[in-house]
C-alpha atoms as a PDB file:
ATOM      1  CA  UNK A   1      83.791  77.610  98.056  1.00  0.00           C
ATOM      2  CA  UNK A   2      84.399  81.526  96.914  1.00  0.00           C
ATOM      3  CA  UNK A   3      87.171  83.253  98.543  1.00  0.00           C
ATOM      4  CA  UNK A   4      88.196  86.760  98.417  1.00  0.00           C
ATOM      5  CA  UNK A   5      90.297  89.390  99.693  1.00  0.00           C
ATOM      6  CA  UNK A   6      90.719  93.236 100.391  1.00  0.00           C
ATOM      7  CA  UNK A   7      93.475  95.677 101.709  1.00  0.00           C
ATOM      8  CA  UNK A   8      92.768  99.041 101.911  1.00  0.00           C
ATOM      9  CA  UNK A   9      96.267 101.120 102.142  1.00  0.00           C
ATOM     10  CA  UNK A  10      97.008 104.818 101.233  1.00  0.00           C
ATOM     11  CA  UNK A  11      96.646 105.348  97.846  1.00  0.00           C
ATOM     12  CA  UNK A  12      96.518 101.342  97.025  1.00  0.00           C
ATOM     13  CA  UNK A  13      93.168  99.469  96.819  1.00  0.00           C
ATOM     14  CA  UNK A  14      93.721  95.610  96.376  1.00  0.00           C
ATOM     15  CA  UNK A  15      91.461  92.813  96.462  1.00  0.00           C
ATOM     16  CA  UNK A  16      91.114  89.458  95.133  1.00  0.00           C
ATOM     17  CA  UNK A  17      88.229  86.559  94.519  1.00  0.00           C
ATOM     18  CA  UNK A  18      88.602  83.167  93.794  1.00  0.00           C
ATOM     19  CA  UNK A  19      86.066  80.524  92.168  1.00  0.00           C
ATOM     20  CA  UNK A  20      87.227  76.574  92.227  1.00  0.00           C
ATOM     21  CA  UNK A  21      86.337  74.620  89.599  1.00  0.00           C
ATOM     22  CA  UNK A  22      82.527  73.573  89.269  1.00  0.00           C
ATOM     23  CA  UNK A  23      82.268  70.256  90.845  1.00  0.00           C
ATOM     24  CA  UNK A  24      85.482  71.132  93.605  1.00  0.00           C
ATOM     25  CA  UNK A  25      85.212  72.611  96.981  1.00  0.00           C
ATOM     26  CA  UNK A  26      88.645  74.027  97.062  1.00  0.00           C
ATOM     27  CA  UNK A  27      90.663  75.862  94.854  1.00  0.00           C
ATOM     28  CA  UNK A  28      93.732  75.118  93.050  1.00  0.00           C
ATOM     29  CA  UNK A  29      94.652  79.029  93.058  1.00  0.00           C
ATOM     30  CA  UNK A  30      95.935  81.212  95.808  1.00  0.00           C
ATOM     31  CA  UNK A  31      96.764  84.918  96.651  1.00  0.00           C
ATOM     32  CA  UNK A  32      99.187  86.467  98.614  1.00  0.00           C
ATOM     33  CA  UNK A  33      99.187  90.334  99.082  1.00  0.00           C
ATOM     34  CA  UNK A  34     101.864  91.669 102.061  1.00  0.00           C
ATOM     35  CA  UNK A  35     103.387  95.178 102.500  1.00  0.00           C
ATOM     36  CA  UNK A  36     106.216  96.062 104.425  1.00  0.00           C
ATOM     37  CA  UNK A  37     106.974 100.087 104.182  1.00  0.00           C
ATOM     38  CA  UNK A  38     106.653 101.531 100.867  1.00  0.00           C
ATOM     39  CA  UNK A  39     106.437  98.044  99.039  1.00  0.00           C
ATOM     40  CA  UNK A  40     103.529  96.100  98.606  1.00  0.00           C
ATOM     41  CA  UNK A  41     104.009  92.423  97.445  1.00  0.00           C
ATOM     42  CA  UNK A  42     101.323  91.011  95.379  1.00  0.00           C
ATOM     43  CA  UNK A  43     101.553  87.197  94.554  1.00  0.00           C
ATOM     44  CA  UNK A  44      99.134  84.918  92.577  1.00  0.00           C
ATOM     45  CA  UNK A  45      99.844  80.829  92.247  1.00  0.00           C
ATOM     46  CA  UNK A  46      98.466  78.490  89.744  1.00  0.00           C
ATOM     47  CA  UNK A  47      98.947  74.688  90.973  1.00  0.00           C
ATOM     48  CA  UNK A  48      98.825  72.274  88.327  1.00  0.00           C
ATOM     49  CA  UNK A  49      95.543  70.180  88.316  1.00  0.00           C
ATOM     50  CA  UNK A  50      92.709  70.718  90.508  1.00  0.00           C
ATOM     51  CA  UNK A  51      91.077  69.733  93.783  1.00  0.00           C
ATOM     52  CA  UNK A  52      92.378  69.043  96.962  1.00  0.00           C
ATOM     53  CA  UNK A  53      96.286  68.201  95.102  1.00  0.00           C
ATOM     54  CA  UNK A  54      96.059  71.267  93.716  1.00  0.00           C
ATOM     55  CA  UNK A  55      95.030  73.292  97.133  1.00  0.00           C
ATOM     56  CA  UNK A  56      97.736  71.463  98.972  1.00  0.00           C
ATOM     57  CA  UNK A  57     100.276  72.723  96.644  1.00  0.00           C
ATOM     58  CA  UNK A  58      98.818  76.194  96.235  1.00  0.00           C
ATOM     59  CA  UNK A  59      99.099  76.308 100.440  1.00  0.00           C
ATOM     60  CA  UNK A  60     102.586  75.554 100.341  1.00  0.00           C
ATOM     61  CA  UNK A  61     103.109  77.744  97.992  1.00  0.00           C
ATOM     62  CA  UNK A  62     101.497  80.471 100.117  1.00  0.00           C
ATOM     63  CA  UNK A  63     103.164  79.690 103.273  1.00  0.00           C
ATOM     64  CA  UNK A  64     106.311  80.726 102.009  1.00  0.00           C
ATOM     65  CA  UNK A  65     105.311  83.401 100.439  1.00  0.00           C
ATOM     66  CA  UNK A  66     103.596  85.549 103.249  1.00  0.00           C
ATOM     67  CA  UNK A  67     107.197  84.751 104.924  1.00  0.00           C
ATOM     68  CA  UNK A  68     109.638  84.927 102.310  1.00  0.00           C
ATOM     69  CA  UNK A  69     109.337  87.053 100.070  1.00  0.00           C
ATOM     70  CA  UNK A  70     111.385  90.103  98.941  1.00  0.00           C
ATOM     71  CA  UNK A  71     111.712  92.981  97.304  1.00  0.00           C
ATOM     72  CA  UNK A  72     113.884  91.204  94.540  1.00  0.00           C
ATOM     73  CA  UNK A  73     111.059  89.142  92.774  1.00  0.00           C
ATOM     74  CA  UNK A  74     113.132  86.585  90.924  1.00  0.00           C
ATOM     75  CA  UNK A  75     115.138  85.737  93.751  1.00  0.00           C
ATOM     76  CA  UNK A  76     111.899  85.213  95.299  1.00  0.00           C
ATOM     77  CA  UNK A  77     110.792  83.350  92.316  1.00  0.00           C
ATOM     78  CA  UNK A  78     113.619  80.738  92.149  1.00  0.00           C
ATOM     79  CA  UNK A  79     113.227  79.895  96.260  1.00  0.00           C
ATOM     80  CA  UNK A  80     109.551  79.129  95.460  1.00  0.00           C
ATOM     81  CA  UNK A  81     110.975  76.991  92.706  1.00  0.00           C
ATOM     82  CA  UNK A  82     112.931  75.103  95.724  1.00  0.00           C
ATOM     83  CA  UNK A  83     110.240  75.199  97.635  1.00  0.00           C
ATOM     84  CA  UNK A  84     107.902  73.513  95.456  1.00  0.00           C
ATOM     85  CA  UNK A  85     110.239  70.823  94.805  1.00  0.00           C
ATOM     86  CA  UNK A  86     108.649  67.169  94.442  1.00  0.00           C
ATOM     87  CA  UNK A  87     104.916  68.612  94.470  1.00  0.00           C
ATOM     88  CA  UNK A  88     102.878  68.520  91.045  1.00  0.00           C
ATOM     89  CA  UNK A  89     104.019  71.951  90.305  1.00  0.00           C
ATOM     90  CA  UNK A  90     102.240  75.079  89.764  1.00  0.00           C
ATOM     91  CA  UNK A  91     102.306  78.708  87.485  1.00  0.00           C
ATOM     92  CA  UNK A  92     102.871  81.997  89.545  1.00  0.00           C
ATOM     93  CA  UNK A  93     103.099  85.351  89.137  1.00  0.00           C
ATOM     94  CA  UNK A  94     105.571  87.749  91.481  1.00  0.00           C
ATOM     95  CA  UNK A  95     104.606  91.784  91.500  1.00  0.00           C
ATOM     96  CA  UNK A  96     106.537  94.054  93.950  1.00  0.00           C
ATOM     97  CA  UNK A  97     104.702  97.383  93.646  1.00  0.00           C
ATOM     98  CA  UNK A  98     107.170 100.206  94.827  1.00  0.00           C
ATOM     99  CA  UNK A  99     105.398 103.411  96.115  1.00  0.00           C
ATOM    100  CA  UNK A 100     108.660 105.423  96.118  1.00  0.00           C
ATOM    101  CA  UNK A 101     109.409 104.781  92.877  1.00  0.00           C
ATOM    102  CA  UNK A 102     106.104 104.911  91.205  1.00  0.00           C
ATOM    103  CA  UNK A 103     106.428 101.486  89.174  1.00  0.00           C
ATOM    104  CA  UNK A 104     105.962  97.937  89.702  1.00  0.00           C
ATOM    105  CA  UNK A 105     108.559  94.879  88.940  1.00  0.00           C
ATOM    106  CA  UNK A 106     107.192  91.208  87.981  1.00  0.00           C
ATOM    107  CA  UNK A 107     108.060  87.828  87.132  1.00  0.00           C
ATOM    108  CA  UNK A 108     106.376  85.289  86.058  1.00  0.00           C
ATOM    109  CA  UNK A 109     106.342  81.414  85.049  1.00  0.00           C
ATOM    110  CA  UNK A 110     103.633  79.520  83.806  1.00  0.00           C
ATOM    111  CA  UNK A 111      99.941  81.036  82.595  1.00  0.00           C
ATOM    112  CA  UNK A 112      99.280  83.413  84.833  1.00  0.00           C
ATOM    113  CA  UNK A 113      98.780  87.126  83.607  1.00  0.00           C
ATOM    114  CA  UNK A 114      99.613  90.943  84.572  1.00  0.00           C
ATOM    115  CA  UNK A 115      97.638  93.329  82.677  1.00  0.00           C
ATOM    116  CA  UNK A 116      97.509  97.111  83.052  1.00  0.00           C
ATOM    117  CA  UNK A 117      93.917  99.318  82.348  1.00  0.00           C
ATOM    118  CA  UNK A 118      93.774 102.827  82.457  1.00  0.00           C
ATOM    119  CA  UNK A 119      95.801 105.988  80.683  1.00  0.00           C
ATOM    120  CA  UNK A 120      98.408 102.810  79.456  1.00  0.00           C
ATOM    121  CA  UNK A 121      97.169  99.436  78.870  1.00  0.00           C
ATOM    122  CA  UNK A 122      99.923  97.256  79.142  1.00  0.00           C
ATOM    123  CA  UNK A 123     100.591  93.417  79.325  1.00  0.00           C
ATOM    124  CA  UNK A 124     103.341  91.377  80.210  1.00  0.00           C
ATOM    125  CA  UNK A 125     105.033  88.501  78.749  1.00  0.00           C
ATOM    126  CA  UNK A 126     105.620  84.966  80.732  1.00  0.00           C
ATOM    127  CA  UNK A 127     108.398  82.675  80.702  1.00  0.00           C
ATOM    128  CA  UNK A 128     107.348  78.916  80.265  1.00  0.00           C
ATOM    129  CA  UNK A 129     107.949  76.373  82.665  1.00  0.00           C
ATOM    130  CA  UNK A 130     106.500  74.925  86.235  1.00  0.00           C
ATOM    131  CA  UNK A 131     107.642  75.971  89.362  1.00  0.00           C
ATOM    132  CA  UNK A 132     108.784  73.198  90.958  1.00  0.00           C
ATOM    133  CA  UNK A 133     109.858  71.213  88.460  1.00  0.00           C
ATOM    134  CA  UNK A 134     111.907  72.975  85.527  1.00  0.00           C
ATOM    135  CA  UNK A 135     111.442  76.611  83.610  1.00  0.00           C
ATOM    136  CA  UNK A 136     113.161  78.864  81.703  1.00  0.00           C
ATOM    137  CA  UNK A 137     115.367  81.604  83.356  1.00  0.00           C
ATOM    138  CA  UNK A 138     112.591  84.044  83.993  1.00  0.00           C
ATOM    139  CA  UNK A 139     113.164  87.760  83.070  1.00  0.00           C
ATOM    140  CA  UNK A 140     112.089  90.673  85.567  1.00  0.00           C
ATOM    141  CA  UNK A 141     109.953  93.467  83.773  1.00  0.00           C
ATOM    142  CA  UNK A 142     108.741  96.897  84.963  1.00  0.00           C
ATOM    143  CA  UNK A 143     105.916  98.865  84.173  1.00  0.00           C
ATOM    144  CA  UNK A 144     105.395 102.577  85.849  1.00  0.00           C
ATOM    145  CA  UNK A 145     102.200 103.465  87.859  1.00  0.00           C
ATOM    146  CA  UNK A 146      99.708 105.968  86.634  1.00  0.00           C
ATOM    147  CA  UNK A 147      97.356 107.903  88.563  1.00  0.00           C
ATOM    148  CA  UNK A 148      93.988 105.765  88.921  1.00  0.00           C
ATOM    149  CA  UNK A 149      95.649 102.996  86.950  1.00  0.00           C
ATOM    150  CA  UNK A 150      94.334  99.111  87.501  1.00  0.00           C
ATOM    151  CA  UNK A 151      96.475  95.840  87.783  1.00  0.00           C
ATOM    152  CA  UNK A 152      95.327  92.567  87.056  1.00  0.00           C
ATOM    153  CA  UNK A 153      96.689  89.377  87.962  1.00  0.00           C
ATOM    154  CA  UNK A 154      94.714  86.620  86.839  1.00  0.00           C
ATOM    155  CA  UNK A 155      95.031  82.522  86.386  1.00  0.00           C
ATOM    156  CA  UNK A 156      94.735  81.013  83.058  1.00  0.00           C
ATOM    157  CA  UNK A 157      90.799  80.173  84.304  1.00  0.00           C
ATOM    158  CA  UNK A 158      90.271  83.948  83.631  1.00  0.00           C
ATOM    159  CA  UNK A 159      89.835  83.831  79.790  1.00  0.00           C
ATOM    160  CA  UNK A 160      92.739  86.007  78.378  1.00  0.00           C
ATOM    161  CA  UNK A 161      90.816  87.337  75.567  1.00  0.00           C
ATOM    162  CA  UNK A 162      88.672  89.752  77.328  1.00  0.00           C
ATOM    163  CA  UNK A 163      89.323  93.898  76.470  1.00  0.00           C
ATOM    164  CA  UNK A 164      87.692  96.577  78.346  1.00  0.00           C
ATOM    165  CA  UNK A 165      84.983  97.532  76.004  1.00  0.00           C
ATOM    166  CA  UNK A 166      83.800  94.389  77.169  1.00  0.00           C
ATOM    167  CA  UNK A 167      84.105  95.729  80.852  1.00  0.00           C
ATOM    168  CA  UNK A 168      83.654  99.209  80.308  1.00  0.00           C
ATOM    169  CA  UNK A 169      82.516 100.058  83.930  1.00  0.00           C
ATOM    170  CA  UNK A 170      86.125  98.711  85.358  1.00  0.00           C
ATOM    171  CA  UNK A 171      87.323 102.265  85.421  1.00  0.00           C
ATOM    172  CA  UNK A 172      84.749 102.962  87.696  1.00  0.00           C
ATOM    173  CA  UNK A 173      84.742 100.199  90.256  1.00  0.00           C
ATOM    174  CA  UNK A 174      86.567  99.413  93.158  1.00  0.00           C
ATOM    175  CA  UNK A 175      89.119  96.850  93.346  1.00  0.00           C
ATOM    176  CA  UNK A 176      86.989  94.399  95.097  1.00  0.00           C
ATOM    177  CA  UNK A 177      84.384  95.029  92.497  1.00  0.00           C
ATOM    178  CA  UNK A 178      86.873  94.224  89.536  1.00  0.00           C
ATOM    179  CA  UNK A 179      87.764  91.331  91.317  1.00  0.00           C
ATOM    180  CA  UNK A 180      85.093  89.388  91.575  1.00  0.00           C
ATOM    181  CA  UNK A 181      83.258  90.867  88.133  1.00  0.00           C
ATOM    182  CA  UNK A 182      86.272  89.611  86.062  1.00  0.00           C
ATOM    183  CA  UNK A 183      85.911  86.276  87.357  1.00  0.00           C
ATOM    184  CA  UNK A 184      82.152  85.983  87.274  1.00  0.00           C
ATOM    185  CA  UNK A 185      82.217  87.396  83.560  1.00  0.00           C
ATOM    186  CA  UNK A 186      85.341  85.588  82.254  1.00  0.00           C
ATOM    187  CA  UNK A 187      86.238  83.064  84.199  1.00  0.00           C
ATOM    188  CA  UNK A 188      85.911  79.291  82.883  1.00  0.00           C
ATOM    189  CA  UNK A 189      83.751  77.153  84.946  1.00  0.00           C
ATOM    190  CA  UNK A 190      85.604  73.992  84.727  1.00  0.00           C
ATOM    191  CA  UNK A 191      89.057  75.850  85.769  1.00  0.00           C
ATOM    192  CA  UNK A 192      89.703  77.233  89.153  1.00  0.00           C
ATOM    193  CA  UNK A 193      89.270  81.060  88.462  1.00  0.00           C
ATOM    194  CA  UNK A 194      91.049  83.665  90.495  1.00  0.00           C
ATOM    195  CA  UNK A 195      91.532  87.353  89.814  1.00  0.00           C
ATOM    196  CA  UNK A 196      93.619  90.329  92.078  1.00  0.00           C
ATOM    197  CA  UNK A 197      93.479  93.696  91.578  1.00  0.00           C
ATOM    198  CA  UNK A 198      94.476  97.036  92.284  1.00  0.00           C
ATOM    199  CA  UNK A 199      93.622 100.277  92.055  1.00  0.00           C
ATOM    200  CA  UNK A 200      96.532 102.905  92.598  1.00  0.00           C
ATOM    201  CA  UNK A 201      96.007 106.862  93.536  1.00  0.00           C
ATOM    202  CA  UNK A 202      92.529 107.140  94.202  1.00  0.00           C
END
């Protein structure tokens, strides 16, 4: 089962699509995108494993997301950690993008990935670990946001060793559109595959 996601707000296009593992009707991976005011939250979760484990994990993990996150992503970050606790784990990603401010802020343990396309390609480091169980003390980094520049958050089922001459058309598409061609063109088939992202100041 495919699964996939759009937001339309000023100046912010987000979307996300999701591909479980060949062989598994649900996915391992979830999304969580929420705004409130000038910040938009953008969330992706990696639960160890796959199947219907995996899922149950990855909906826990969004439940307390859409309700408890904050602006102050590692704090957010270590009460997921709590949340988690005594499930099989997973990798996640935290992105508050800040429209005031014109930059982003992110965290991250495990294998999931923030890159940046457009005037600065950018990509940013993760701290090792699994939610839930025990990790590193994450770092928060920053990255500003450029004028018709594109985010990607991706699960380690997205091959990491794509560029964009091999997706040249990206900085034409729509986030939807990026979405869903990263993971048809890169993802893995025996890994659940999920890709968000954004286009900012169109």
């Amino acid at each position: 089962m495919e699964t996939k996601h759009t937001l339309n707000i000023t100046n912010i296009d987000v979307a996300s699509y999701a591909r479980p593992r060949l062989g598994e009707r649900v996915s391992g991976d979830t999304v969580v995108v929420e705004q409130r005011d000038d910040i938009l939250f953008l969330a992706i979760v990696d639960a160890l494993g796959h199947g219907p484990q995996a899922n149950a994990v990855a909906n826990r993990a969004e439940r307390f997301l859409r309700n408890g996150w904050s602006s102050d992503v590692l704090d957010t970050m270590q009460r997921l950690h709590s949340a988690l606790r005594g499930t099989i784990g997973a990798a996640a990603g935290l992105c508050v993008v800040d429209r005031v401010a014109r930059d982003l802020r992110y965290t991250t343990v495990g294998n999931t990935v923030l890159r940046t396309f457009g005037s600065q390609a950018t990509r940013l480091i993760s701290t090792d670990g699994i939610i839930g169980d025990r990790f590193r003390t994450p770092v928060v980094q920053t990255a500003p946001l450029h004028e018709s520049g594109i985010i990607l958050l991706y699960t380690d089922g997205v091959s990491d060793r794509f560029d964009v001459e091999q997706y040249p058309q990206m900085i034409y598409h729509n986030a939807p559109v990026i979405a869903r061609r990263t993971v048809a063109s890169f993802g893995k088939p025996y890994d659940d595959s999920t890709c968000l992202a954004m286009r900012y100041g169109e």
